[in-house]
N, C-alpha and C. Protein backbone atom coordinates (compact mmCIF):
# COMPACT_ATOMS: atom_id res chain seq x y z
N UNK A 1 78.83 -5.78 -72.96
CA UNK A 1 77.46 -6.16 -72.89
C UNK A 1 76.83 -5.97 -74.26
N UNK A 2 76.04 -6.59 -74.86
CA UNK A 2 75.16 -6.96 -75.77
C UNK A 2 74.19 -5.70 -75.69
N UNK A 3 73.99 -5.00 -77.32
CA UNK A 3 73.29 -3.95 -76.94
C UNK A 3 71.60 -4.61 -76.60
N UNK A 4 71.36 -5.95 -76.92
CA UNK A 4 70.02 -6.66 -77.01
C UNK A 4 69.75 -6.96 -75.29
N UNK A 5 70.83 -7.24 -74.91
CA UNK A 5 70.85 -7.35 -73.49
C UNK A 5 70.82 -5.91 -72.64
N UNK A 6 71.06 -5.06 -73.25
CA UNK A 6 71.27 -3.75 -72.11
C UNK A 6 69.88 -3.09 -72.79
N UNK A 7 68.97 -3.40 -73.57
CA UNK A 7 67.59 -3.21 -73.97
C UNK A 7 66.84 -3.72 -72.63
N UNK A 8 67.10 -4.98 -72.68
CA UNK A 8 66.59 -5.83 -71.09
C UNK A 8 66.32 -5.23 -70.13
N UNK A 9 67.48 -4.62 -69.45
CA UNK A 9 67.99 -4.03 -68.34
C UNK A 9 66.64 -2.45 -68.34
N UNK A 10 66.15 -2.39 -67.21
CA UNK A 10 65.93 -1.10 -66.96
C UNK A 10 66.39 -0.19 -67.22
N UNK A 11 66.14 1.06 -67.90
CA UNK A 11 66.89 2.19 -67.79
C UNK A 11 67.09 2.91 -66.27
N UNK A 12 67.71 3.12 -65.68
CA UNK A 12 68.00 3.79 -64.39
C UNK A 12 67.05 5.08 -64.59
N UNK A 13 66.07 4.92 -63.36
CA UNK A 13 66.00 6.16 -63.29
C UNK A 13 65.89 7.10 -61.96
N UNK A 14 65.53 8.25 -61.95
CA UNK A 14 66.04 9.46 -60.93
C UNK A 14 65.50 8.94 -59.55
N UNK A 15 66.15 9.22 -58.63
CA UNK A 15 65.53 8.78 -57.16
C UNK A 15 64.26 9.45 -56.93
N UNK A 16 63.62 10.59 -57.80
CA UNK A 16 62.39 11.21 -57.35
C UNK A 16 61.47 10.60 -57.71
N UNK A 17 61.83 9.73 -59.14
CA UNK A 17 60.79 9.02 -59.87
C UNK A 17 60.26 7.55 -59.03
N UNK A 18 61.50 7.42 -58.63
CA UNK A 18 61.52 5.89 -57.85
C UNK A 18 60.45 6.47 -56.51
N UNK A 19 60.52 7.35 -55.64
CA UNK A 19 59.73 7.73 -54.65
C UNK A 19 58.61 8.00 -55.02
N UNK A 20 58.45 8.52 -56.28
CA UNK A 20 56.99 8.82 -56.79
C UNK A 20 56.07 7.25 -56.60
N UNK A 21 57.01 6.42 -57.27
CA UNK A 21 56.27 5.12 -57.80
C UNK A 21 55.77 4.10 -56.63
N UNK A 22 56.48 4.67 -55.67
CA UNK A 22 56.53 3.86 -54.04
C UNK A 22 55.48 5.16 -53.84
N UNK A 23 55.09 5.92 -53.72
CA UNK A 23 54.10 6.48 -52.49
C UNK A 23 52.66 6.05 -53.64
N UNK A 24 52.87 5.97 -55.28
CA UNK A 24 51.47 5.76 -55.66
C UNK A 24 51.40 4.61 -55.58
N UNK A 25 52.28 3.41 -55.68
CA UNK A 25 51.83 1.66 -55.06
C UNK A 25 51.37 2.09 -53.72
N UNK A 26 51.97 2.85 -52.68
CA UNK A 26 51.25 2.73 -51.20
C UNK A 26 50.51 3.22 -51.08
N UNK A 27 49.90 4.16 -51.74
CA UNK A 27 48.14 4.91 -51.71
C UNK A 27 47.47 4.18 -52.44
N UNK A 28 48.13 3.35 -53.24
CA UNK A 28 46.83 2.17 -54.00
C UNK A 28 46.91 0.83 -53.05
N UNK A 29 48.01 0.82 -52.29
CA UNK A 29 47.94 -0.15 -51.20
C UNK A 29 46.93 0.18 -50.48
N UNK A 30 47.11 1.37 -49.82
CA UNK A 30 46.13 1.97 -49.09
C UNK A 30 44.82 2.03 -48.77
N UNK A 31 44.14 2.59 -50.55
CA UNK A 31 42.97 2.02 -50.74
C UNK A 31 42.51 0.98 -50.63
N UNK A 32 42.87 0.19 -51.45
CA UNK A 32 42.90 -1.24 -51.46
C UNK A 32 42.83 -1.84 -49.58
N UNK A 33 43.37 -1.53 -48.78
CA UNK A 33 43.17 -1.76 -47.11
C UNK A 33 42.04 -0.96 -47.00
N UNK A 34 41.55 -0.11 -47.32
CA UNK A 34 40.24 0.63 -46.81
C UNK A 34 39.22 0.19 -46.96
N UNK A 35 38.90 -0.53 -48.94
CA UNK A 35 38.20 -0.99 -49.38
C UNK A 35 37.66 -1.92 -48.65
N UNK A 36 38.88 -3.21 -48.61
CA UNK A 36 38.57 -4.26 -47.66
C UNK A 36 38.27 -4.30 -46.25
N UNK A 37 38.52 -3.59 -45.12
CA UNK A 37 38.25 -2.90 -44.14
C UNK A 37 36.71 -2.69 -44.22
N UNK A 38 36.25 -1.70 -45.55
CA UNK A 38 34.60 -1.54 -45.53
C UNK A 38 34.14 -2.75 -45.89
N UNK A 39 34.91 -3.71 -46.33
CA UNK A 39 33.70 -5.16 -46.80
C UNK A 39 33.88 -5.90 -45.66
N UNK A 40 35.00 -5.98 -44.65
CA UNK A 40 34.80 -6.89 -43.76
C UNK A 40 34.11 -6.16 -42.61
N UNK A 41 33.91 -4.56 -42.86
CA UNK A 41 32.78 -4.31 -41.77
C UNK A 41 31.44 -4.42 -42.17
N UNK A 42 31.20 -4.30 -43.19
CA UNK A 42 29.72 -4.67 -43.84
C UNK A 42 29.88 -6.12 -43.68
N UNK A 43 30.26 -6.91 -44.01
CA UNK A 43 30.26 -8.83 -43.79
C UNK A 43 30.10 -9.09 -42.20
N UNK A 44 31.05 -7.98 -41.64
CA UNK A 44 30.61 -8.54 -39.64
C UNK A 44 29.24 -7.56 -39.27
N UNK A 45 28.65 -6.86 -39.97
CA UNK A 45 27.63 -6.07 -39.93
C UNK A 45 26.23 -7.05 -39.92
N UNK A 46 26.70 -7.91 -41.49
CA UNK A 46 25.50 -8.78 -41.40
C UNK A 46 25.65 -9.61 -40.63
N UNK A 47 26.90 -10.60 -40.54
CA UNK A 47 27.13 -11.34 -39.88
C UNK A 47 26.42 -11.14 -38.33
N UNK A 48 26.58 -10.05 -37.74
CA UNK A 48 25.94 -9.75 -36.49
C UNK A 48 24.27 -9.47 -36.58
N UNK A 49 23.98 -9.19 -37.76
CA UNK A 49 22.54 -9.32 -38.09
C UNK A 49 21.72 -10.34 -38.24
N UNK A 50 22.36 -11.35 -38.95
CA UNK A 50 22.33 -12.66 -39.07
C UNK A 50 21.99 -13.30 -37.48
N UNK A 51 22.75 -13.09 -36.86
CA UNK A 51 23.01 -13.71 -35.90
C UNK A 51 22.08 -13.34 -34.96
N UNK A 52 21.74 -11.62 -34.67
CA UNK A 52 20.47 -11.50 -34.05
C UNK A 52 19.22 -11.94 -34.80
N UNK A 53 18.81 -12.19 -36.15
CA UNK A 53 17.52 -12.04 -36.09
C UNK A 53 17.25 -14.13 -35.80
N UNK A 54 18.35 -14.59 -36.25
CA UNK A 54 18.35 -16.26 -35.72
C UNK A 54 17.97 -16.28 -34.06
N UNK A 55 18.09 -15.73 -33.15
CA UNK A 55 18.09 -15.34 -32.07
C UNK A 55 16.98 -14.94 -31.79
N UNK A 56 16.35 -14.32 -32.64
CA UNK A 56 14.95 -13.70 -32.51
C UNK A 56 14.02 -14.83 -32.72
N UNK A 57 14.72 -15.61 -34.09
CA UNK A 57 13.55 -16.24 -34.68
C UNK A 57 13.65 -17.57 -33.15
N UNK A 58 14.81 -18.03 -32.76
CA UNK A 58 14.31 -19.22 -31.98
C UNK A 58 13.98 -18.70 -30.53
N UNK A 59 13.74 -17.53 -30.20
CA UNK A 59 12.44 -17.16 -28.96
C UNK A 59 11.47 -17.46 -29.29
N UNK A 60 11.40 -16.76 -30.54
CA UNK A 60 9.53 -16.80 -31.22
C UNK A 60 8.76 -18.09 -31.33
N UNK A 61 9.97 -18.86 -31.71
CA UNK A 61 9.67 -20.32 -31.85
C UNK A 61 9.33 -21.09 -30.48
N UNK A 62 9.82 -20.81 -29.68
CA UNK A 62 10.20 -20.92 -28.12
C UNK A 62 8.67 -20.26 -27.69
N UNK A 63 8.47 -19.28 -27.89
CA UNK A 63 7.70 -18.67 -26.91
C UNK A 63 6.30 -19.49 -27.87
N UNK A 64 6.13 -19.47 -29.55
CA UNK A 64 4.87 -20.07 -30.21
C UNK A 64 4.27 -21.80 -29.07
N UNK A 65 5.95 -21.97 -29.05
CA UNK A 65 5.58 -23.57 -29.02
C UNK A 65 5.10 -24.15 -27.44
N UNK A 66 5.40 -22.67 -26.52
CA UNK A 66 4.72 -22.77 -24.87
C UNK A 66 3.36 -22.20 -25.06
N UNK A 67 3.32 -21.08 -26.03
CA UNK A 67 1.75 -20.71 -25.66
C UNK A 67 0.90 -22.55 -26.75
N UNK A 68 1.37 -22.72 -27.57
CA UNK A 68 0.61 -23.95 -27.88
C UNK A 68 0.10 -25.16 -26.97
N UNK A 69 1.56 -25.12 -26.23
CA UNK A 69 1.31 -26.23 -25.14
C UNK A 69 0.41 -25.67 -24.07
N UNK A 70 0.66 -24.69 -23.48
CA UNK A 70 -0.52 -23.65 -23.10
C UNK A 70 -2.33 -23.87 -23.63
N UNK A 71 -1.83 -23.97 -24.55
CA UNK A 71 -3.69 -24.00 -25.33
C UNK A 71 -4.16 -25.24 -25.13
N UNK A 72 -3.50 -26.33 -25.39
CA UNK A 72 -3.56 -27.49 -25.42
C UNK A 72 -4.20 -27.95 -23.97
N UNK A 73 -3.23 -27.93 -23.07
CA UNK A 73 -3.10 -28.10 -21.53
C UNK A 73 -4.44 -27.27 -21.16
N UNK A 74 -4.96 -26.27 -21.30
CA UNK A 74 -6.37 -25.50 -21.38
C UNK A 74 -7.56 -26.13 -21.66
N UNK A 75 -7.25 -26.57 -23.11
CA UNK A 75 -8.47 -27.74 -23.41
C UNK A 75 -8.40 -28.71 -22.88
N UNK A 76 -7.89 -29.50 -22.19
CA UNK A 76 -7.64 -30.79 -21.49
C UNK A 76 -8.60 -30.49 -20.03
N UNK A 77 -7.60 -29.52 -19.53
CA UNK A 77 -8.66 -28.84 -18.11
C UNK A 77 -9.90 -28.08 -18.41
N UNK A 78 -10.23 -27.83 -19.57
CA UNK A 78 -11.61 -27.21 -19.50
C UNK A 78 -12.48 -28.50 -19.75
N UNK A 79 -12.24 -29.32 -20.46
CA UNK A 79 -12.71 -30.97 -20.42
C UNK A 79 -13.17 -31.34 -18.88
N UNK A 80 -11.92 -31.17 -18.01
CA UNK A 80 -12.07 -31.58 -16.94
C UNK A 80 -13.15 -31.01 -16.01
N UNK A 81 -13.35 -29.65 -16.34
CA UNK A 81 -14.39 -28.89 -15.22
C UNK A 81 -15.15 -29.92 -14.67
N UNK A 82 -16.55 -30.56 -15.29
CA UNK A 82 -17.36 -30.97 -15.27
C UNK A 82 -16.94 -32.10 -14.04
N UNK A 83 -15.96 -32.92 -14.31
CA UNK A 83 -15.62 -33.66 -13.68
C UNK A 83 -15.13 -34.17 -11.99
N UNK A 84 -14.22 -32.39 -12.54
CA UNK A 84 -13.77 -31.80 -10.62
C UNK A 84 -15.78 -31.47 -10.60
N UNK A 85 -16.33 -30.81 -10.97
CA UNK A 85 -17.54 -30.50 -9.92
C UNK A 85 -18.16 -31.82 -9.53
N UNK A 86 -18.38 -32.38 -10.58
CA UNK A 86 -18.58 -34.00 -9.89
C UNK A 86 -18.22 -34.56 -8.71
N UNK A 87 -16.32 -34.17 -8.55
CA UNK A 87 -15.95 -34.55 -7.40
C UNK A 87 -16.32 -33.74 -6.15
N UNK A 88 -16.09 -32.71 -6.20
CA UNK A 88 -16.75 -31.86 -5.58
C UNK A 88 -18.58 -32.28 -4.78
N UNK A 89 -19.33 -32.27 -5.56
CA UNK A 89 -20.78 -32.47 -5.08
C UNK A 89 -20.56 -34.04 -4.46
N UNK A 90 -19.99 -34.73 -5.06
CA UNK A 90 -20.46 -36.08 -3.94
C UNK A 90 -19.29 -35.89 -2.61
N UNK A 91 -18.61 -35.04 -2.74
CA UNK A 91 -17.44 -35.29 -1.58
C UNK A 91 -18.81 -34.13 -0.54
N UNK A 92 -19.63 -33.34 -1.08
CA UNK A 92 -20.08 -32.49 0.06
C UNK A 92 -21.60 -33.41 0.64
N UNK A 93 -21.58 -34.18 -0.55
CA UNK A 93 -22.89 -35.10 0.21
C UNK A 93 -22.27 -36.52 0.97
N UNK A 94 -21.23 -36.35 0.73
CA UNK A 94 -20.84 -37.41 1.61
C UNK A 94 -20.87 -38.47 0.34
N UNK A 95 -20.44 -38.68 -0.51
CA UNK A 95 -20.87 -39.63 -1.24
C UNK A 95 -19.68 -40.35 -2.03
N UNK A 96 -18.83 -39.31 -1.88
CA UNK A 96 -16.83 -39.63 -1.97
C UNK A 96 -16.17 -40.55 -1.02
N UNK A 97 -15.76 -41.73 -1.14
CA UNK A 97 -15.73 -42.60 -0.49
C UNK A 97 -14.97 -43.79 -0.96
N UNK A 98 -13.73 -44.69 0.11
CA UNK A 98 -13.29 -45.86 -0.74
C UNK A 98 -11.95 -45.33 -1.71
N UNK A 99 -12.34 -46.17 -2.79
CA UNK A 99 -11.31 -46.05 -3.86
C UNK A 99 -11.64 -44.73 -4.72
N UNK A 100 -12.78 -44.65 -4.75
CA UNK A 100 -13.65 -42.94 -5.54
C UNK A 100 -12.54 -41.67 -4.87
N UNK A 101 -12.33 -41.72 -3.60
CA UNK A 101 -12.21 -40.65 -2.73
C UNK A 101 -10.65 -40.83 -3.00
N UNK A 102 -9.73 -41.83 -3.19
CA UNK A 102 -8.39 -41.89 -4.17
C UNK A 102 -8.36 -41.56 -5.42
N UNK A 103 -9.00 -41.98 -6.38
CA UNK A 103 -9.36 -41.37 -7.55
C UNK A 103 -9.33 -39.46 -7.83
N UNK A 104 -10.23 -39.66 -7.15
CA UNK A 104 -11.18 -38.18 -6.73
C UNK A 104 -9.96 -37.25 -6.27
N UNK A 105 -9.06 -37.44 -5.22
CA UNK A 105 -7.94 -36.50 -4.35
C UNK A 105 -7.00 -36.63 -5.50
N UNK A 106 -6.52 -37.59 -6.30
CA UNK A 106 -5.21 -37.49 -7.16
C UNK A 106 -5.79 -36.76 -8.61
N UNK A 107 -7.28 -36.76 -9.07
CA UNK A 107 -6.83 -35.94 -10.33
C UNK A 107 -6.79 -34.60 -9.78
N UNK A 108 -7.63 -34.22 -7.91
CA UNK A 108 -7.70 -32.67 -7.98
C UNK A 108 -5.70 -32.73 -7.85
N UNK A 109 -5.00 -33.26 -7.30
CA UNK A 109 -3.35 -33.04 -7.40
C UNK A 109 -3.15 -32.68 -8.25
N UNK A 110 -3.64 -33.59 -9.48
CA UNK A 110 -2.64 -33.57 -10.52
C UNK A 110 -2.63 -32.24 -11.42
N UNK A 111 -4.12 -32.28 -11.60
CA UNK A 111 -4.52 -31.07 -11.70
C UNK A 111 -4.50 -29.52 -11.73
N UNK A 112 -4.24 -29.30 -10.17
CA UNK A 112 -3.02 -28.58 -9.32
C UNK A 112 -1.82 -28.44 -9.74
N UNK A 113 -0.91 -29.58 -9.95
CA UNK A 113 0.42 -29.37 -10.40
C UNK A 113 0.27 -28.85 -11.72
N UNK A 114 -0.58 -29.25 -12.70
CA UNK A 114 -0.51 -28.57 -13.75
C UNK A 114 -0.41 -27.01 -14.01
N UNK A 115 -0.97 -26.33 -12.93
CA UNK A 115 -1.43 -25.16 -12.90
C UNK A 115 -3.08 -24.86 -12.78
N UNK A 116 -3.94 -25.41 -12.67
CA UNK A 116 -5.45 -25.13 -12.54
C UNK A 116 -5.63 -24.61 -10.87
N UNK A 117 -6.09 -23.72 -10.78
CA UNK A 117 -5.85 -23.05 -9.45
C UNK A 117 -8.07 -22.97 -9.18
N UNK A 118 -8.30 -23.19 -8.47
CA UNK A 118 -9.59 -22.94 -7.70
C UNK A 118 -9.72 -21.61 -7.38
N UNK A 119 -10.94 -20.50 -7.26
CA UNK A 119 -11.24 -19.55 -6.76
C UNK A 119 -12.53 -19.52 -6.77
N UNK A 120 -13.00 -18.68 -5.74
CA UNK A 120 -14.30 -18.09 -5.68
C UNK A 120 -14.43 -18.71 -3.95
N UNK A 121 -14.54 -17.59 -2.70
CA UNK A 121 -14.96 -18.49 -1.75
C UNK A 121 -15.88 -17.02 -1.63
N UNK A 122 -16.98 -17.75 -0.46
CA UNK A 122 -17.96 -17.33 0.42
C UNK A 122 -17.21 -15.99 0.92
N UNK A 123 -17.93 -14.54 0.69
CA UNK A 123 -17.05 -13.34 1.16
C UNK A 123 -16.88 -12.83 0.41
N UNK A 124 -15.98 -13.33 -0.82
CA UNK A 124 -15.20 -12.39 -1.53
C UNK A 124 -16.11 -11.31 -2.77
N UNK A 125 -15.36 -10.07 -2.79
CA UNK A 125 -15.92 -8.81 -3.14
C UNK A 125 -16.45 -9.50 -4.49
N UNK A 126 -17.27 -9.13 -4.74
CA UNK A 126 -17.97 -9.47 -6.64
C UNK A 126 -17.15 -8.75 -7.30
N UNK A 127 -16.33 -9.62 -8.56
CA UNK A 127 -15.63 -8.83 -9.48
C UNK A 127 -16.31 -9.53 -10.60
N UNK A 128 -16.65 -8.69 -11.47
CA UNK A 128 -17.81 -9.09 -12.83
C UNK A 128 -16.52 -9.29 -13.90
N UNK A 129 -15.29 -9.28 -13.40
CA UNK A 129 -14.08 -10.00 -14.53
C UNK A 129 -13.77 -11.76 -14.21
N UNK A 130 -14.19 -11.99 -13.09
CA UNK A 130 -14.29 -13.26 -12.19
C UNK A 130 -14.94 -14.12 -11.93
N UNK A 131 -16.28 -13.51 -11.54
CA UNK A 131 -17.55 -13.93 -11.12
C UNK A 131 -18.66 -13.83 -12.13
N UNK A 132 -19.68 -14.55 -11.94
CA UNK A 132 -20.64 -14.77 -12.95
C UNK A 132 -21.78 -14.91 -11.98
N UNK A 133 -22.24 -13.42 -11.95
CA UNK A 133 -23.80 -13.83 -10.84
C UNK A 133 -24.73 -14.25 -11.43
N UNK A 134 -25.13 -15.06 -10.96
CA UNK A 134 -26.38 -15.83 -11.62
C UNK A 134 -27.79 -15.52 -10.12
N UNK A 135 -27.37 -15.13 -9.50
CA UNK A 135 -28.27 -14.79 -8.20
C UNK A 135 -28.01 -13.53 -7.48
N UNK A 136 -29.14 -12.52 -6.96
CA UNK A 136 -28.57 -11.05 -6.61
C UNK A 136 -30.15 -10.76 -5.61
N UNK A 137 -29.18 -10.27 -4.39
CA UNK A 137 -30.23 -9.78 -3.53
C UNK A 137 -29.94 -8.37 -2.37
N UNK A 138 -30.57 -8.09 -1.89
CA UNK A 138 -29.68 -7.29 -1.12
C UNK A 138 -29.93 -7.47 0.45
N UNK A 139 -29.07 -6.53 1.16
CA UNK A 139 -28.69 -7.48 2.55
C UNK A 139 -27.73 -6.26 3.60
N UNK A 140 -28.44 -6.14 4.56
CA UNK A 140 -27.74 -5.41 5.45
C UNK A 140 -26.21 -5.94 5.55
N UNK A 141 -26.06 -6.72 5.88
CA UNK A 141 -24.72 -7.06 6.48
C UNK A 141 -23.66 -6.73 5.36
N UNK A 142 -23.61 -6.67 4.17
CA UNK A 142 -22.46 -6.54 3.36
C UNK A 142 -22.38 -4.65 2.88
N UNK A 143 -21.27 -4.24 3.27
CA UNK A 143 -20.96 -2.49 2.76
C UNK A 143 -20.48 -2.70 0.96
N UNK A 144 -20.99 -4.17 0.54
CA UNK A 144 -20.20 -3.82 -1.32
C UNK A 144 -20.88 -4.88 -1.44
N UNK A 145 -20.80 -5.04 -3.30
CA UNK A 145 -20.98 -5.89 -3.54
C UNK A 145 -20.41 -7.31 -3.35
N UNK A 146 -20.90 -8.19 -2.88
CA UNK A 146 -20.14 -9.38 -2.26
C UNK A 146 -20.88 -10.89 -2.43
N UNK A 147 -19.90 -12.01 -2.50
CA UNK A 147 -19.89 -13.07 -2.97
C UNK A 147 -20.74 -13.74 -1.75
N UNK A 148 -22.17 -14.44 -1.83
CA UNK A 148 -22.94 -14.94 -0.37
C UNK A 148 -22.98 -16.17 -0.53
N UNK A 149 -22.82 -16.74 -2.09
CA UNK A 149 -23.14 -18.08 -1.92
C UNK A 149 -21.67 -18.50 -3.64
N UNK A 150 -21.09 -20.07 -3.36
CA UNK A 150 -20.63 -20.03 -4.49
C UNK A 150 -21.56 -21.51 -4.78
N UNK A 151 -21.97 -20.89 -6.63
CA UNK A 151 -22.80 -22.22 -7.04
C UNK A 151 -22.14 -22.70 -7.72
N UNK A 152 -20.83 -22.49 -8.42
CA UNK A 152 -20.12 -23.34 -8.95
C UNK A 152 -18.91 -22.35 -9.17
N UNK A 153 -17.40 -23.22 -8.21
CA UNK A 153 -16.40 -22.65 -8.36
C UNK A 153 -15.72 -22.30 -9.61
N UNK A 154 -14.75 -21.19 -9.42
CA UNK A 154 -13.93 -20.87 -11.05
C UNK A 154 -12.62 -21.66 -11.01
N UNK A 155 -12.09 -21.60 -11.66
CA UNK A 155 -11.19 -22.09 -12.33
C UNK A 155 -10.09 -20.85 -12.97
N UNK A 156 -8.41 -20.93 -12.60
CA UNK A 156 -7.93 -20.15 -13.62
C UNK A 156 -6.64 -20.84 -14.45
N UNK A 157 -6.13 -20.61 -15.39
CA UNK A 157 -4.38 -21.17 -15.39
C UNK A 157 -3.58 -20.14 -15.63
N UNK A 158 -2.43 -19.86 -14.58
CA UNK A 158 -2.00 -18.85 -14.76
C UNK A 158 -3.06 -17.31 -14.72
N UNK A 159 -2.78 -16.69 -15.32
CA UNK A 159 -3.29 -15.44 -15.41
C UNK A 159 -4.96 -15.57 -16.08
N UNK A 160 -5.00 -16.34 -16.59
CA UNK A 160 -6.05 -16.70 -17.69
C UNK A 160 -7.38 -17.55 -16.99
N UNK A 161 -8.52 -16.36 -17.01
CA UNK A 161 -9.51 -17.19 -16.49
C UNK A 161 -10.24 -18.35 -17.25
N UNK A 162 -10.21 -19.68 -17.01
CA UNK A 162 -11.33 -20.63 -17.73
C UNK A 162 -12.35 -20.65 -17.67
N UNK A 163 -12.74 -20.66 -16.50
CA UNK A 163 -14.64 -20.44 -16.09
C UNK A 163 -14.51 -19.48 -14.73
N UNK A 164 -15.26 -18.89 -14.62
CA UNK A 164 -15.48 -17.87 -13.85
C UNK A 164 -16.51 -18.46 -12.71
N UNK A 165 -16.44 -17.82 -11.46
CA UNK A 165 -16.92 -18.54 -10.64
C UNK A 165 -18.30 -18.12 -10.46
N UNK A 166 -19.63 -19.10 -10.30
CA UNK A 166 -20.86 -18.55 -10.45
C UNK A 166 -21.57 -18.31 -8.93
N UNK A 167 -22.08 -17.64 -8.76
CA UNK A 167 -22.56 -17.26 -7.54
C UNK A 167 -23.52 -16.16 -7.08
N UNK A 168 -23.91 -16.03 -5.89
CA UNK A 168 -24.86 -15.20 -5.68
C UNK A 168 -24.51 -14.19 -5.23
N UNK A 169 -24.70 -13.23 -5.16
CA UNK A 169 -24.04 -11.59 -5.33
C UNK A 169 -25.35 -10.94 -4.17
N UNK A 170 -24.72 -10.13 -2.94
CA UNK A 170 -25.63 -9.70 -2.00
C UNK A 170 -25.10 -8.32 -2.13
N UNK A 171 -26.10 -6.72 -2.71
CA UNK A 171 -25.40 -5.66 -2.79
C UNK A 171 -26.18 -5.56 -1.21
N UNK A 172 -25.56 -4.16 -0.70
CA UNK A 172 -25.92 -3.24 0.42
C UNK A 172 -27.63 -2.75 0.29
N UNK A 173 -28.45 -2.75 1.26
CA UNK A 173 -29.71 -2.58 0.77
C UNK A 173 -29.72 -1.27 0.99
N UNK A 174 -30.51 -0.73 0.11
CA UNK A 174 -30.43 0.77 -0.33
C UNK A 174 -31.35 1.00 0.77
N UNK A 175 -32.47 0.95 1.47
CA UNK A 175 -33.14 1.07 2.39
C UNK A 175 -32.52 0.99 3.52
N UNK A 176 -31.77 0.45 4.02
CA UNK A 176 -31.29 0.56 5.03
C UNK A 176 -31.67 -0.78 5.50
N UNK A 177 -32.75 -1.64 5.32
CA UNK A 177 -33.14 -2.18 5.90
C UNK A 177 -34.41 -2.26 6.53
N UNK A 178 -34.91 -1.35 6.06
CA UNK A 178 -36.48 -0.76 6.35
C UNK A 178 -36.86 -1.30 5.10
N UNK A 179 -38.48 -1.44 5.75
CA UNK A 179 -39.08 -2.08 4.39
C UNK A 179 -40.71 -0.88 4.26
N UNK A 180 -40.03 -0.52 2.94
CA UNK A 180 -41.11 0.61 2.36
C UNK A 180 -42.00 -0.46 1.72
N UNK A 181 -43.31 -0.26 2.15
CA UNK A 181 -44.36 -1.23 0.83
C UNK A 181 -44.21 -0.19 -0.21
N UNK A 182 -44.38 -0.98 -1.29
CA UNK A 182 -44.31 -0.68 -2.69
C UNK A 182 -46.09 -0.52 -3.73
N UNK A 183 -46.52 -1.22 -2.53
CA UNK A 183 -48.28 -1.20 -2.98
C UNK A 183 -48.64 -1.76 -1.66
N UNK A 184 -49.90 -1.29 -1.75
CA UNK A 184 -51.09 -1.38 -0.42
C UNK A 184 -51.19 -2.79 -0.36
N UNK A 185 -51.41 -2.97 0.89
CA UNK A 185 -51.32 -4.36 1.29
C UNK A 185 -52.93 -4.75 1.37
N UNK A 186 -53.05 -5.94 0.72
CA UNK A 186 -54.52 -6.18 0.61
C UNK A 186 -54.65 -7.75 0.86
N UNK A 187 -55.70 -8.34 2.02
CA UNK A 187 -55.81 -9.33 2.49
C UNK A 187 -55.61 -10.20 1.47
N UNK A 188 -54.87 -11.44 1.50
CA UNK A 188 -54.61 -12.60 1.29
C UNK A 188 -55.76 -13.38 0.75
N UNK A 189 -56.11 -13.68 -0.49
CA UNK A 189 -57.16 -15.07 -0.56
C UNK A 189 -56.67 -16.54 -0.64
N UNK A 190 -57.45 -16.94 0.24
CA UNK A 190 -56.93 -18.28 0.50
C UNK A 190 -57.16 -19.11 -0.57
N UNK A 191 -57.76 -19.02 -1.50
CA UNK A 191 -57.98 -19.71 -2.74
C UNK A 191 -59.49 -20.49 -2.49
N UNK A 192 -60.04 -20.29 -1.09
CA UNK A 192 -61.29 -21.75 -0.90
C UNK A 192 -62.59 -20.41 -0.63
N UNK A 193 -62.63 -19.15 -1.51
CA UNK A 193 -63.85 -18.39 -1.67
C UNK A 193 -65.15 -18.77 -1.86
N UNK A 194 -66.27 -18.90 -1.62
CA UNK A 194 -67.28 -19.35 -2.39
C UNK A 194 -68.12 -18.97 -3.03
N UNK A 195 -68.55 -18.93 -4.06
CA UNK A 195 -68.99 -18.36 -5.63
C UNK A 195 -70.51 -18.46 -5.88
């Protein structure tokens, strides 16, 4: 052999050296698997972060774009109030009638299906979150405050009141029902005195 060629050649060396050189390639293997291990758990870290807050964002979007339609659908039926009472007063005078009284029954449907719900009847307890007294008297017959007359029904959608129902409010008479004069009673002038 060529001493230029046996330059080439490795020098042989000891089997301890050779084991040395294999356990420090496999602890730099090693690392090297750990390293990557921490980047592909940080990468599925975001990756799963990623992925919830996309998730988040298209509820938000979801939930923005029902309460809009919500608002919308609100102003349309608060437009309408005026209109149902319209129907309303001529259907109680009798004045709903014909093709009116088709008209008249399909927008209260449609209406309805939308969600616009009617409240306020004759009876019911006065709730000042509901009701809007515009009239107040008092009255044996009722133990609370209570609904005696409705002058113009409410309206809600869903949870959400639109107009509140207006009406006359009869509390319990604090008297009992006895009538205390409040000042002396003094004859009546008929207005035709002569001077």
């Amino acid at each position: 052999m060529s001493p230029a060629r046996a330059s080439r050649l490795p020098a042989s060396r000891p089997a301890g050296a050779r084991s040395q050189d294999q356990a420090a390639q496999l602890a730099q293997l090693q690392a090297q698997l750990a390293q990557l291990q921490a980047q592909l758990a940080e990468r599925t870290a975001d990756l799963q972060r990623l992925q919830a807050e996309y998730a988040n964002y298209r509820k938000r979007v979801e939930r923005d774009r029902e309460a809009m339609r919500e608002l919308a659908l609100v102003g349309v039926l608060t437009e309408l109030l005026p209109v149902l009472d319209n129907i309303q007063r001529a259907r109680e005078h009798g004045e709903l009638e014909g093709g009116f009284k088709s008209v008249g029954e399909s927008l209260e449907s449609t209406v309805a299906k939308l969600g616009l719900q009617r409240f306020g009847e004759r009876g019911d307890p006065f709730d000042p979150t509901i009701h809007e007294a515009l009239m107040h008297r008092y009255s044996t017959e009722v133990s609370e405050p209570t609904c005696v007359e409705i002058l113009e029904p409410g309206y809600r959608f869903g949870q959400r009141v639109i107009r509140a129902a207006r009406v006359a409010v009869a509390e319990p008479d604090p008297t009992g029902g006895l009538q205390t004069p409040t000042e002396p009673t003094q004859p009546q002038d008929d207005g035709g005195s002569a001077q």
